[in-house]
C-alpha atoms as a PDB file:
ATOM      1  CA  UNK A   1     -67.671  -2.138  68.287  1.00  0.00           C
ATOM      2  CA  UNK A   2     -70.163   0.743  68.077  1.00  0.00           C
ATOM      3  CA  UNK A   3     -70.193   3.238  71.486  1.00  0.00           C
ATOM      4  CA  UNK A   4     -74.109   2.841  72.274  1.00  0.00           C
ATOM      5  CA  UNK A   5     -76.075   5.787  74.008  1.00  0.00           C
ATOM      6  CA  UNK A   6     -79.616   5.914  75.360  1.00  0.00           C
ATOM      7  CA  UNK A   7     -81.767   8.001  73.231  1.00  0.00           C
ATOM      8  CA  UNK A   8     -82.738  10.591  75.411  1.00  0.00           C
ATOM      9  CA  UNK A   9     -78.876  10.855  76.113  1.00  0.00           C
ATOM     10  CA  UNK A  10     -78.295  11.605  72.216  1.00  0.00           C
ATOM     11  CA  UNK A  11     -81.293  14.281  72.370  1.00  0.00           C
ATOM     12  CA  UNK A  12     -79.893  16.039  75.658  1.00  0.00           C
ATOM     13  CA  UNK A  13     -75.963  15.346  74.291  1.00  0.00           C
ATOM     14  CA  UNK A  14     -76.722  16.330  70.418  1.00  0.00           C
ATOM     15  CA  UNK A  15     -73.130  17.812  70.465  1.00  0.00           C
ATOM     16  CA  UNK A  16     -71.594  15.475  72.074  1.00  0.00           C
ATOM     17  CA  UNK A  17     -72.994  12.845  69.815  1.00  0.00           C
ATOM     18  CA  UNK A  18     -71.863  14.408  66.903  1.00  0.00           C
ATOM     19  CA  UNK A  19     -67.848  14.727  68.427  1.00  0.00           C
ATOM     20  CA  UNK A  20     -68.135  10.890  69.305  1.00  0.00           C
ATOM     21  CA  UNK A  21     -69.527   9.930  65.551  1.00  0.00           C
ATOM     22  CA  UNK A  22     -66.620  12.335  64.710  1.00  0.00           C
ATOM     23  CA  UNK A  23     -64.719  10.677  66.397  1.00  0.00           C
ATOM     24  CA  UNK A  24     -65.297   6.793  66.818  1.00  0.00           C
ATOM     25  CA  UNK A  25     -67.473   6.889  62.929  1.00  0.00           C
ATOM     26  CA  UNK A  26     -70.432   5.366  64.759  1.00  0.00           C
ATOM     27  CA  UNK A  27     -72.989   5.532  67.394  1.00  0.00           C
ATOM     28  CA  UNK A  28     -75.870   3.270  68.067  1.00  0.00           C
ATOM     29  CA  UNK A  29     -78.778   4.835  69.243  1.00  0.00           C
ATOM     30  CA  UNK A  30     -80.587   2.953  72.077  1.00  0.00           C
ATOM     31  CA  UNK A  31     -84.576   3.256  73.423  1.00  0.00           C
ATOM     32  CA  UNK A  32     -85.856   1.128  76.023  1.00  0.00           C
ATOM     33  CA  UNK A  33     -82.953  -1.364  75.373  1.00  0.00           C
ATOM     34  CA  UNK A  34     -83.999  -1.794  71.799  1.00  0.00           C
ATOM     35  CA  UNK A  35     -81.166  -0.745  68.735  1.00  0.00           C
ATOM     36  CA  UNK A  36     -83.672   2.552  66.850  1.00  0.00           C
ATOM     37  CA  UNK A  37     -80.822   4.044  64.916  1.00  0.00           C
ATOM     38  CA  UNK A  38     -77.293   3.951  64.049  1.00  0.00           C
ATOM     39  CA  UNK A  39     -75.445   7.052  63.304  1.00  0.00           C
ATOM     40  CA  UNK A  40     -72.446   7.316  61.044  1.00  0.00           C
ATOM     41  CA  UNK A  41     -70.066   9.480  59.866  1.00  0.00           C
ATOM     42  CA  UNK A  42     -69.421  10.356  56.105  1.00  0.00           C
ATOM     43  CA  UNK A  43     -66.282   8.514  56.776  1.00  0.00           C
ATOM     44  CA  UNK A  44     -67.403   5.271  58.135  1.00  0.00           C
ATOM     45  CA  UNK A  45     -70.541   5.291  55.364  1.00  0.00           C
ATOM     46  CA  UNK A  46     -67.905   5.358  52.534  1.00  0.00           C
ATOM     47  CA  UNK A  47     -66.233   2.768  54.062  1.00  0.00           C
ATOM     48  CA  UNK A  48     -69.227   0.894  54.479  1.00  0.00           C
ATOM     49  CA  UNK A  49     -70.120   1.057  50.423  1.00  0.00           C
ATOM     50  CA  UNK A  50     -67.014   0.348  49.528  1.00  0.00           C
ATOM     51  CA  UNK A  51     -66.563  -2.738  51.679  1.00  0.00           C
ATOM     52  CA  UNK A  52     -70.026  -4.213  50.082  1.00  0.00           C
ATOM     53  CA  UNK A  53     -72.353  -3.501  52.815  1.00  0.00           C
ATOM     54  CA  UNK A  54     -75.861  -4.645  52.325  1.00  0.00           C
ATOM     55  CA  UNK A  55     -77.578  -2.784  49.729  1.00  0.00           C
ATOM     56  CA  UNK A  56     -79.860  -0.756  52.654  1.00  0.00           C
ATOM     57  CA  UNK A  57     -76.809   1.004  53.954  1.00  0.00           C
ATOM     58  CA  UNK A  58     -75.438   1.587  50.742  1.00  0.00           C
ATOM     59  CA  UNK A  59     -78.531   3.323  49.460  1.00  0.00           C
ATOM     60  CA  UNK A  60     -78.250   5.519  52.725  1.00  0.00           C
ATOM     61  CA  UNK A  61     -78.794   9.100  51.006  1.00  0.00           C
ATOM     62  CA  UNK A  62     -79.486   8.292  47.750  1.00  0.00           C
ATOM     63  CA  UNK A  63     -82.643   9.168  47.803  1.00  0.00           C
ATOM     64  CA  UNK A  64     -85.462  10.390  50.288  1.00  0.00           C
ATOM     65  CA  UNK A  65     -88.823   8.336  51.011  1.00  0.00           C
ATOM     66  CA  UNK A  66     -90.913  11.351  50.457  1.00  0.00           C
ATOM     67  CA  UNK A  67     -89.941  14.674  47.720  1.00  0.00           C
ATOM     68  CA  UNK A  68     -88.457  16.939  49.771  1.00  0.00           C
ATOM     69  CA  UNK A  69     -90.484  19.595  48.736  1.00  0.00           C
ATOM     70  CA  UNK A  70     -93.249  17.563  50.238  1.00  0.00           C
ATOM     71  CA  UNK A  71     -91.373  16.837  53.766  1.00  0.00           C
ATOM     72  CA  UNK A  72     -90.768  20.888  53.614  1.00  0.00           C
ATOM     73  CA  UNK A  73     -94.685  21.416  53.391  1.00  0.00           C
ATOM     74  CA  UNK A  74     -95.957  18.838  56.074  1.00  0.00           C
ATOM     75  CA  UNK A  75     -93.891  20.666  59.056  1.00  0.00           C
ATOM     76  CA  UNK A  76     -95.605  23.917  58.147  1.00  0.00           C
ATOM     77  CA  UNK A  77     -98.274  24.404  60.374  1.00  0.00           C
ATOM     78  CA  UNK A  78    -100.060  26.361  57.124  1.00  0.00           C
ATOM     79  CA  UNK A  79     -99.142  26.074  53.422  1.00  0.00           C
ATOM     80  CA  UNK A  80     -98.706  29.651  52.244  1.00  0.00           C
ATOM     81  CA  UNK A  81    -100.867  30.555  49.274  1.00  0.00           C
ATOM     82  CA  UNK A  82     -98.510  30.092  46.242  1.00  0.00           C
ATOM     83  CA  UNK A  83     -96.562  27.030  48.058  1.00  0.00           C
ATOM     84  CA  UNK A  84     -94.821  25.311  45.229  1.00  0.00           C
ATOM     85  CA  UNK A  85     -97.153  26.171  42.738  1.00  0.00           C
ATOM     86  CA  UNK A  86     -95.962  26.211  38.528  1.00  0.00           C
END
């Protein structure tokens, strides 16, 4: 079984979080006593692929929802002139 932290404990704790997913090969993340995210290590999502986990955690980093070229540009408060231009 998964250790399960609150998420406010896994902001505050980021460290800490990371030694336990080290460690145990994953953490769920917990917010107002609802599952919001599971983290894994390399390890444990290896494992996970291998073993024939559902297609959704074995696409885990396979791709990204948006380009990230376009994530990159939308935390920018302003788009420098010349931004990814060709």
């Amino acid at each position: 079984m998964a250790k399960q932290v609150t998420a406010s404990h896994a902001k505050n704790n980021f460290g800490g979080l990371l030694d336990d997913v080290a460690a145990l090969g994953c953490v769920e993340i917990v917010k107002h006593g609802r599952l919001v995210a599971v983290v894994l290590s390399p390890r444990a999502l290896a494992e996970a692929r291998m073993a024939g986990a559902p297609r959704r955690i074995r696409s885990w980093g396979e791709k990204h929802m948006i380009p990230p070229q376009s994530a990159r540009a939308a935390r920018m408060l302003s788009v420098p002139s010349g931004f990814d231009e060709e």
